[in-house]
C-alpha atoms as a PDB file:
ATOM      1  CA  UNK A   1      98.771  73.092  71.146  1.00  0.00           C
ATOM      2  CA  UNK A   2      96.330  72.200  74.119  1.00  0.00           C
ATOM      3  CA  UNK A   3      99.801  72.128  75.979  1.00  0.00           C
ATOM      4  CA  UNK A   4     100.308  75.786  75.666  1.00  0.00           C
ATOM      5  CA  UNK A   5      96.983  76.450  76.037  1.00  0.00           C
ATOM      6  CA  UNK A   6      96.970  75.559  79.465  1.00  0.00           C
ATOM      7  CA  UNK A   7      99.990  77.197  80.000  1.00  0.00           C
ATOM      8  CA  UNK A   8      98.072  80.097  78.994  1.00  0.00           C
ATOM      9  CA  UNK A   9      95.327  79.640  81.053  1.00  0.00           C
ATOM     10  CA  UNK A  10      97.386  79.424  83.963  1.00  0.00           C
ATOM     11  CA  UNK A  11      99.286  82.757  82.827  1.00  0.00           C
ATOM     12  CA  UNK A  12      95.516  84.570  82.914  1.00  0.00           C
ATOM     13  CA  UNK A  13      94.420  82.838  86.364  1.00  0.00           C
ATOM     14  CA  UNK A  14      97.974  83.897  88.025  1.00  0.00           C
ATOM     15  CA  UNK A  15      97.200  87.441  86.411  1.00  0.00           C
ATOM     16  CA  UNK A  16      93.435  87.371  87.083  1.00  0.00           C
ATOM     17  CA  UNK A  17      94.650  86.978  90.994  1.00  0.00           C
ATOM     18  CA  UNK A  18      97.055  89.782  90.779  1.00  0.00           C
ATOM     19  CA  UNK A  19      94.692  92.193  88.841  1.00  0.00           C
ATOM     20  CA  UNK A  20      91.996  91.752  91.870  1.00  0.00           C
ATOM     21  CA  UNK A  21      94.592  91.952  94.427  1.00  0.00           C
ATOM     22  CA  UNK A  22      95.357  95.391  92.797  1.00  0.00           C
ATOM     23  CA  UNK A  23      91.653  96.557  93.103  1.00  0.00           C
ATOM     24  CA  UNK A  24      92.621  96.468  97.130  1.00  0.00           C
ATOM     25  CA  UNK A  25      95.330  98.073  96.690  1.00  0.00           C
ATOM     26  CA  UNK A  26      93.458 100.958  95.318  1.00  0.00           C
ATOM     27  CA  UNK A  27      90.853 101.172  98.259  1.00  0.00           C
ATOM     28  CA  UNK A  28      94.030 100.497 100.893  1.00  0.00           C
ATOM     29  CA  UNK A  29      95.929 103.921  99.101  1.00  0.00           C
ATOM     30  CA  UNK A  30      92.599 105.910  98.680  1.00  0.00           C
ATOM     31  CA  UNK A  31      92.136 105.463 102.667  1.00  0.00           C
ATOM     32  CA  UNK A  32      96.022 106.042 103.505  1.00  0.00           C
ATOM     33  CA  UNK A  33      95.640 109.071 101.306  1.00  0.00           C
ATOM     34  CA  UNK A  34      92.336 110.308 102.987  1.00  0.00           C
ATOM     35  CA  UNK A  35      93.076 108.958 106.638  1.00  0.00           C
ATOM     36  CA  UNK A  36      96.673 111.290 105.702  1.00  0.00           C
ATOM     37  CA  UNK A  37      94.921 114.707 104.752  1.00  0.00           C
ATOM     38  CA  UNK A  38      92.741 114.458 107.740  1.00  0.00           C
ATOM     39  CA  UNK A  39      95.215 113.936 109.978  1.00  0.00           C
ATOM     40  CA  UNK A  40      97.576 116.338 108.526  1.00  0.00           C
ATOM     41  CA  UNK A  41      94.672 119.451 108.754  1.00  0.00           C
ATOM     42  CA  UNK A  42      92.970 118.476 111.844  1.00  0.00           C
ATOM     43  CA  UNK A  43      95.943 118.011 114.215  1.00  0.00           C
ATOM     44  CA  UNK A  44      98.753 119.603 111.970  1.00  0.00           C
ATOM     45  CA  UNK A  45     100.539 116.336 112.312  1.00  0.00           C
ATOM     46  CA  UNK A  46     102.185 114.803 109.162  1.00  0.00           C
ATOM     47  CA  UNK A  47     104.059 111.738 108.366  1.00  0.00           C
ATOM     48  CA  UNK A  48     106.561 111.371 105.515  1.00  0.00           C
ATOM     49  CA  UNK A  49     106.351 107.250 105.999  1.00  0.00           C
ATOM     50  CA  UNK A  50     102.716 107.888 105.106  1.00  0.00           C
ATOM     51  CA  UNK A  51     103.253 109.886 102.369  1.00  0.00           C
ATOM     52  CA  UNK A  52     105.729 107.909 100.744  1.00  0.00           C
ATOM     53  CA  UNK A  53     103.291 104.597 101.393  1.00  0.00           C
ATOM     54  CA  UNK A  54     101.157 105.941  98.979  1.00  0.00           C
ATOM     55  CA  UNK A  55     103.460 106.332  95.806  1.00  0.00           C
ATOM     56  CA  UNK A  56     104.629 102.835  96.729  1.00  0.00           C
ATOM     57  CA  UNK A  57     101.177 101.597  96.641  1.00  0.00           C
ATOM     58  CA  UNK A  58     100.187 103.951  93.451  1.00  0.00           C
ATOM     59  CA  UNK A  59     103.377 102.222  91.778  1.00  0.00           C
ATOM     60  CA  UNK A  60     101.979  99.013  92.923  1.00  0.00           C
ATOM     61  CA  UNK A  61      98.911  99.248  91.333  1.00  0.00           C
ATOM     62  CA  UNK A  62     100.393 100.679  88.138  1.00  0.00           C
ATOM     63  CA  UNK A  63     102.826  98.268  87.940  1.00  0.00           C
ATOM     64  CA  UNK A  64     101.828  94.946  89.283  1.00  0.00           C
ATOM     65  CA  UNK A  65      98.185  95.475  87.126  1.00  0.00           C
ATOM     66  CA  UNK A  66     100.070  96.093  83.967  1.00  0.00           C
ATOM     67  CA  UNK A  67      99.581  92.322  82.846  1.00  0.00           C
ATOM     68  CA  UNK A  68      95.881  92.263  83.897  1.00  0.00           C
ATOM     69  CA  UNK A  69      95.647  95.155  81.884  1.00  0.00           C
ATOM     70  CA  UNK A  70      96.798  93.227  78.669  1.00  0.00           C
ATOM     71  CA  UNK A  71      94.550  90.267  79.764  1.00  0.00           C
ATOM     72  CA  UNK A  72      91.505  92.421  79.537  1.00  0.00           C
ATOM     73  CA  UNK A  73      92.654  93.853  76.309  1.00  0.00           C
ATOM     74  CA  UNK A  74      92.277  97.520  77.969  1.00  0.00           C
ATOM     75  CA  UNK A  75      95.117  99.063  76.786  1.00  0.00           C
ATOM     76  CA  UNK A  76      94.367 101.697  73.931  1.00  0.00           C
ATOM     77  CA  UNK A  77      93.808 100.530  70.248  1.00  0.00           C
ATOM     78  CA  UNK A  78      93.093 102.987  67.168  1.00  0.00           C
ATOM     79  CA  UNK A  79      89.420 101.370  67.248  1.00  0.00           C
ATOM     80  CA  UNK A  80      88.338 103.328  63.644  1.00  0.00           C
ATOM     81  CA  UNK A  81      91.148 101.238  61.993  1.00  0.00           C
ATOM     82  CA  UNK A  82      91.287  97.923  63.683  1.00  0.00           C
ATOM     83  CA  UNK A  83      87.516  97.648  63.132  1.00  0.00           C
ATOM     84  CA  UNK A  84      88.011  97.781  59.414  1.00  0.00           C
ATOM     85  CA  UNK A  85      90.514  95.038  59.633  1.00  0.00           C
ATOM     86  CA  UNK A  86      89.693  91.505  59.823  1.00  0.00           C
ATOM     87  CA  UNK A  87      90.184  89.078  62.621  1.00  0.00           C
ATOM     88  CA  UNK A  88      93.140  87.064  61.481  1.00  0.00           C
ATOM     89  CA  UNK A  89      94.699  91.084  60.491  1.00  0.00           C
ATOM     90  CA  UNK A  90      94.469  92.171  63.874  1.00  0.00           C
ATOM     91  CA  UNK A  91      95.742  89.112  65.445  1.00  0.00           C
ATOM     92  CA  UNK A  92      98.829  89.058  63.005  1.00  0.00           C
ATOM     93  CA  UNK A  93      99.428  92.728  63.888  1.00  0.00           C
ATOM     94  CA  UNK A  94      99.198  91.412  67.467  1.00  0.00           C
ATOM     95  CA  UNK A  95     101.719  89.018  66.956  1.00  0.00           C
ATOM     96  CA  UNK A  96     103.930  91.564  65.804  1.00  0.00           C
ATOM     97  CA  UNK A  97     103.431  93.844  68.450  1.00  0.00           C
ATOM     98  CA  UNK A  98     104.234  91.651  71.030  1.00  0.00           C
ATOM     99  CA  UNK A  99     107.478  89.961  69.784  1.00  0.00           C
ATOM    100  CA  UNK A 100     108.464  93.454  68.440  1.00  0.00           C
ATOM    101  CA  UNK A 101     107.533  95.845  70.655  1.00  0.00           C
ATOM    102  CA  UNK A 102     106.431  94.301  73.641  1.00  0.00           C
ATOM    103  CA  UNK A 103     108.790  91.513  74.880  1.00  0.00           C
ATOM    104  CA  UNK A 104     112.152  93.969  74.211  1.00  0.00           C
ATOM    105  CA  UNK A 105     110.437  96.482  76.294  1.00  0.00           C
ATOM    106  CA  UNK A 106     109.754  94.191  79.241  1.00  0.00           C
ATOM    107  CA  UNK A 107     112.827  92.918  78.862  1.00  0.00           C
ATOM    108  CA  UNK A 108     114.824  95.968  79.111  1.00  0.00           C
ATOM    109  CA  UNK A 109     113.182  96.989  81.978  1.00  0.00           C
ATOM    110  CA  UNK A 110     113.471  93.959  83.753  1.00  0.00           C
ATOM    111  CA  UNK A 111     117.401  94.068  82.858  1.00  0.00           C
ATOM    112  CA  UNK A 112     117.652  97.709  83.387  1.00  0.00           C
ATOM    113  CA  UNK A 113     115.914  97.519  86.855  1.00  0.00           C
ATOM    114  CA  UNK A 114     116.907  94.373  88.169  1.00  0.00           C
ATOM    115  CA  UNK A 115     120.298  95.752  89.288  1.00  0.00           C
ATOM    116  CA  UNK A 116     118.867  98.791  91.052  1.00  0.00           C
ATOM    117  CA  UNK A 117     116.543  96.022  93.522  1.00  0.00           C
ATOM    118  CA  UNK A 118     119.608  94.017  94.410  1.00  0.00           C
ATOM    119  CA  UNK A 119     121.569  97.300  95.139  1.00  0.00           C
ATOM    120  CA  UNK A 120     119.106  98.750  97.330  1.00  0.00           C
ATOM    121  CA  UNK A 121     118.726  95.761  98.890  1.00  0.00           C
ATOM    122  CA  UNK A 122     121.942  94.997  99.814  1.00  0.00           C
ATOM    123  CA  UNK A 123     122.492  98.165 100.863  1.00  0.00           C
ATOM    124  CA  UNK A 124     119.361  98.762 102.901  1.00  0.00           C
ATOM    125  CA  UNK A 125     118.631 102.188 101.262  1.00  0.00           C
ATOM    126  CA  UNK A 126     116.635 104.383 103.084  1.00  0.00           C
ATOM    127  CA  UNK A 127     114.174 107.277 101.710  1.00  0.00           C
ATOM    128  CA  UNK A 128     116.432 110.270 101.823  1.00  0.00           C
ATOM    129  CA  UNK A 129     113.730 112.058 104.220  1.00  0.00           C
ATOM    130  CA  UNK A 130     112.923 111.815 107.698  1.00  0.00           C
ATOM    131  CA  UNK A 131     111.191 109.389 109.039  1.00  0.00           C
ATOM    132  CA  UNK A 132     111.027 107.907 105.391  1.00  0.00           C
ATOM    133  CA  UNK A 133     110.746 103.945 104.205  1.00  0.00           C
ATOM    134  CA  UNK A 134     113.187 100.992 103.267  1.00  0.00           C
ATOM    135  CA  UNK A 135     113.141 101.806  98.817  1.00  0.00           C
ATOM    136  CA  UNK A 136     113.634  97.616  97.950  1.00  0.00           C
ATOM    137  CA  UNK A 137     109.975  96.842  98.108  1.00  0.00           C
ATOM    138  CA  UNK A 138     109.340  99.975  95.109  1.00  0.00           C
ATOM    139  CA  UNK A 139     111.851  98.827  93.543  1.00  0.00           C
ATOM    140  CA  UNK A 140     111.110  95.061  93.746  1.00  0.00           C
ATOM    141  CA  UNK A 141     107.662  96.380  92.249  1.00  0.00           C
ATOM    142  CA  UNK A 142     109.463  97.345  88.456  1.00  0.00           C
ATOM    143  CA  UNK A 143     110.753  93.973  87.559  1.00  0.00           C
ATOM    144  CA  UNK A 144     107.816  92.028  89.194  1.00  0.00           C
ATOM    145  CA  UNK A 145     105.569  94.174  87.140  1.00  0.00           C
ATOM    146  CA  UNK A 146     107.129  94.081  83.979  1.00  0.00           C
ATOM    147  CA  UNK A 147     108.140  90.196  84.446  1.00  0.00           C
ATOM    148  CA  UNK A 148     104.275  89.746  84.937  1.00  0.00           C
ATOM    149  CA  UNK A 149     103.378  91.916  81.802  1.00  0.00           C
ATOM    150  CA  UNK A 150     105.789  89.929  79.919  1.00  0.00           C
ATOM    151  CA  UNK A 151     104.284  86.432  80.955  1.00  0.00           C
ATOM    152  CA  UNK A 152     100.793  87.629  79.946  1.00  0.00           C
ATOM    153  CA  UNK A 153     101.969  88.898  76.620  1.00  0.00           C
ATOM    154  CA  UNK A 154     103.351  85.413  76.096  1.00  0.00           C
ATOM    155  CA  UNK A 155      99.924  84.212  76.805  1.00  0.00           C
ATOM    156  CA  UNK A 156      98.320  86.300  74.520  1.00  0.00           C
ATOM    157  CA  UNK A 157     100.561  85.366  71.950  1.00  0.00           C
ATOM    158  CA  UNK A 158      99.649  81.734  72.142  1.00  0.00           C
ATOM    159  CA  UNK A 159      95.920  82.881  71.766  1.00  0.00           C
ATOM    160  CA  UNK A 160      96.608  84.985  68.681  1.00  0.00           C
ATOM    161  CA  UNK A 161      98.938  82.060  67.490  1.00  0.00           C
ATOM    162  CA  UNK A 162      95.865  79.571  68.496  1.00  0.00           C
ATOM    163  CA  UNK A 163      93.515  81.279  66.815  1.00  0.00           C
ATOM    164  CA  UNK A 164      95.643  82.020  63.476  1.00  0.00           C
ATOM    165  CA  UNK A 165      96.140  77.960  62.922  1.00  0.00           C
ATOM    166  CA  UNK A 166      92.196  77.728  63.500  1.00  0.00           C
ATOM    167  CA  UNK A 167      92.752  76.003  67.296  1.00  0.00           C
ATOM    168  CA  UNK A 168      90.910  78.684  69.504  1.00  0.00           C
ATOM    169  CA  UNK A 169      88.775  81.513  69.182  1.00  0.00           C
ATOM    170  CA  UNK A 170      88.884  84.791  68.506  1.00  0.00           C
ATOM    171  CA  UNK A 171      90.616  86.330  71.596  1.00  0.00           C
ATOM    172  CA  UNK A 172      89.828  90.210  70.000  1.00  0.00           C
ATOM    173  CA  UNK A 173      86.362  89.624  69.950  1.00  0.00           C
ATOM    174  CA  UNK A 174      84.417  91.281  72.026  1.00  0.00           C
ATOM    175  CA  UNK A 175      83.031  88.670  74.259  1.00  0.00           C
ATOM    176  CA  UNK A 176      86.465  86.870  74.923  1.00  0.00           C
ATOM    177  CA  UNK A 177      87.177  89.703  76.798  1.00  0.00           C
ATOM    178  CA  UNK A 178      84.636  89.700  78.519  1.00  0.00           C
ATOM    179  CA  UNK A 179      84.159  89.059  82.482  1.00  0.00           C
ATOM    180  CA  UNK A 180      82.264  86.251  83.860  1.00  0.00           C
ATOM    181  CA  UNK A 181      79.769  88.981  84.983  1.00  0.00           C
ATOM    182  CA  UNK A 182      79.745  90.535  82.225  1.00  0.00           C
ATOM    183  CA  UNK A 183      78.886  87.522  80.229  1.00  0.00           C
ATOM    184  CA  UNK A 184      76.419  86.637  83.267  1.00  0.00           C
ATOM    185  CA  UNK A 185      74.279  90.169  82.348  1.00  0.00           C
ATOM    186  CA  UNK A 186      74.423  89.782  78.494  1.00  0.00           C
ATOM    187  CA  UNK A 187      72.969  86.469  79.199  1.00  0.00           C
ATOM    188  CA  UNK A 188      70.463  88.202  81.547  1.00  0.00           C
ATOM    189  CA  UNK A 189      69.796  90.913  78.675  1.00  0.00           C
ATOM    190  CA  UNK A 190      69.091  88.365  75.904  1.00  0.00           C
ATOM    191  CA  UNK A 191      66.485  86.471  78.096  1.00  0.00           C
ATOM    192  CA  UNK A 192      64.577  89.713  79.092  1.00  0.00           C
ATOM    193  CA  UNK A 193      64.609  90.763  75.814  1.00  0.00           C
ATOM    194  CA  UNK A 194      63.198  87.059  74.449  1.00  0.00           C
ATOM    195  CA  UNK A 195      60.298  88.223  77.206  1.00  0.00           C
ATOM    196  CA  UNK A 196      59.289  90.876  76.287  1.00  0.00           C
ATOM    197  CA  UNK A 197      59.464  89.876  72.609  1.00  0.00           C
ATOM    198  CA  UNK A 198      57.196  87.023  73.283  1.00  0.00           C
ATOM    199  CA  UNK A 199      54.407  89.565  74.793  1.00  0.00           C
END
C-alpha cells in the first residue's frame, strides 16, 4: 500500500502545482478583462483577440482546477446527510462515486474531446471572427482538464481505499483537507486560547 500512497502523493503535489498556477490565471484574466473595458470606453478601440483571451483563460481556470478542486474536497456534498453517516459510510459512498460516476465521465470527455484537439490542430482552425485566435490551445484545455480530474480521483480513491483497510487516515475529515496555513492558524488558535486559559 505505501506504493500507491506515494503515487498518490505525487497525484496531489502535481495537482497542488496546477491548482496555484490557476490562482494566476485568475488575476492574469481579471486584468485582460479590466485593461479590455478601459480600453474599449476610453479610446473606442476593441479587440476580438482580447476578448476571446479571456474565455480561453476562464476555461482554463475552470478546467485545468477541476482536479484541485477534488483534492480540496470543495466540490458540493449534501452536508445534513453525510454528517449523520459514519466515516467508513462516506468513504464507501466515495468509492462508489468515483468508479461509478466519476471515472466514466472523465473518460468520455477525454474520448469525446480528444478528436476535436487533433482536428483543430491539424487544421489550424481559426476563431471565425476577425482578428480572432488559433482554437487548439481551448481545446487542448478539455482533455488536459478532465485527464487531470481523473488522475486526482484515482488518488482519492487510494485514500478512501487506504483508509477503509485501516492504512491511512481519514481523508473526509476536516483537517485532512486542510491547507498548511490553515493548519498553521488552528495551531496558532489553540495556543492563544491555552493563554488566555492559563490567566
Amino acid at each position: 500500500m505505501s506504493y500507491f500512497l506515494k503515487l498518490s502523493s505525487g497525484i496531489d503535489r502535481l495537482n497542488q502545482a496546477v491548482g496555484k498556477f490557476t490562482t494566476w490565471l485568475i488575476l492574469i484574466v481579471t486584468l485582460v478583462s479590466a485593461g479590455n473595458a478601459i480600453v474599449r470606453k476610453a479610446f473606442n478601440v476593441s479587440s476580438n483577440g482580447l476578448l476571446e483571451i479571456q474565455w480561453y483563460l476562464f476555461a482554463a481556470v475552470f478546467l485545468l482546477g477541476a482536479g484541485y478542486g477534488l483534492l480540496k474536497n470543495s466540490h458540493v456534498r449534501i452536508d445534513f446527510i453525510s454528517s449523520m453517516l459514519t466515516a467508513r459510510t462516506r468513504n464507501w459512498i466515495d468509492v462508489g462515486g468515483i468508479f461509478l460516476a466519476l471515472f466514466p465521465f472523465c473518460i468520455l470527455c477525454i474520448y469525446l474531446s480528444w478528436p476535436l484537439f487533433i482536428q483543430a490542430y491539424n487544421t489550424g482552425e481559426m476563431s471565425s471572427n476577425a482578428g480572432g485566435l488559433i482554437r487548439w490551445p481551448v481545446y487542448a484545455l478539455v482533455p488536459i482538464g478532465f485527464a487531470l480530474l481523473m488522475l486526482q480521483g484515482v488518488s482519492e480513491l487510494i485514500k478512501r481505499l487506504s483508509f477503509l483497510i485501516g492504512a491511512g487516515e481519514d481523508p473526509l475529515s476536516s483537517e485532512s483537507t486542510m491547507s498548511d496555513e490553515e493548519k498553521e492558524m488552528l495551531e496558532l488558535e489553540k495556543i492563544a486560547q491555552q493563554a488566555q486559559g492559563a490567566r
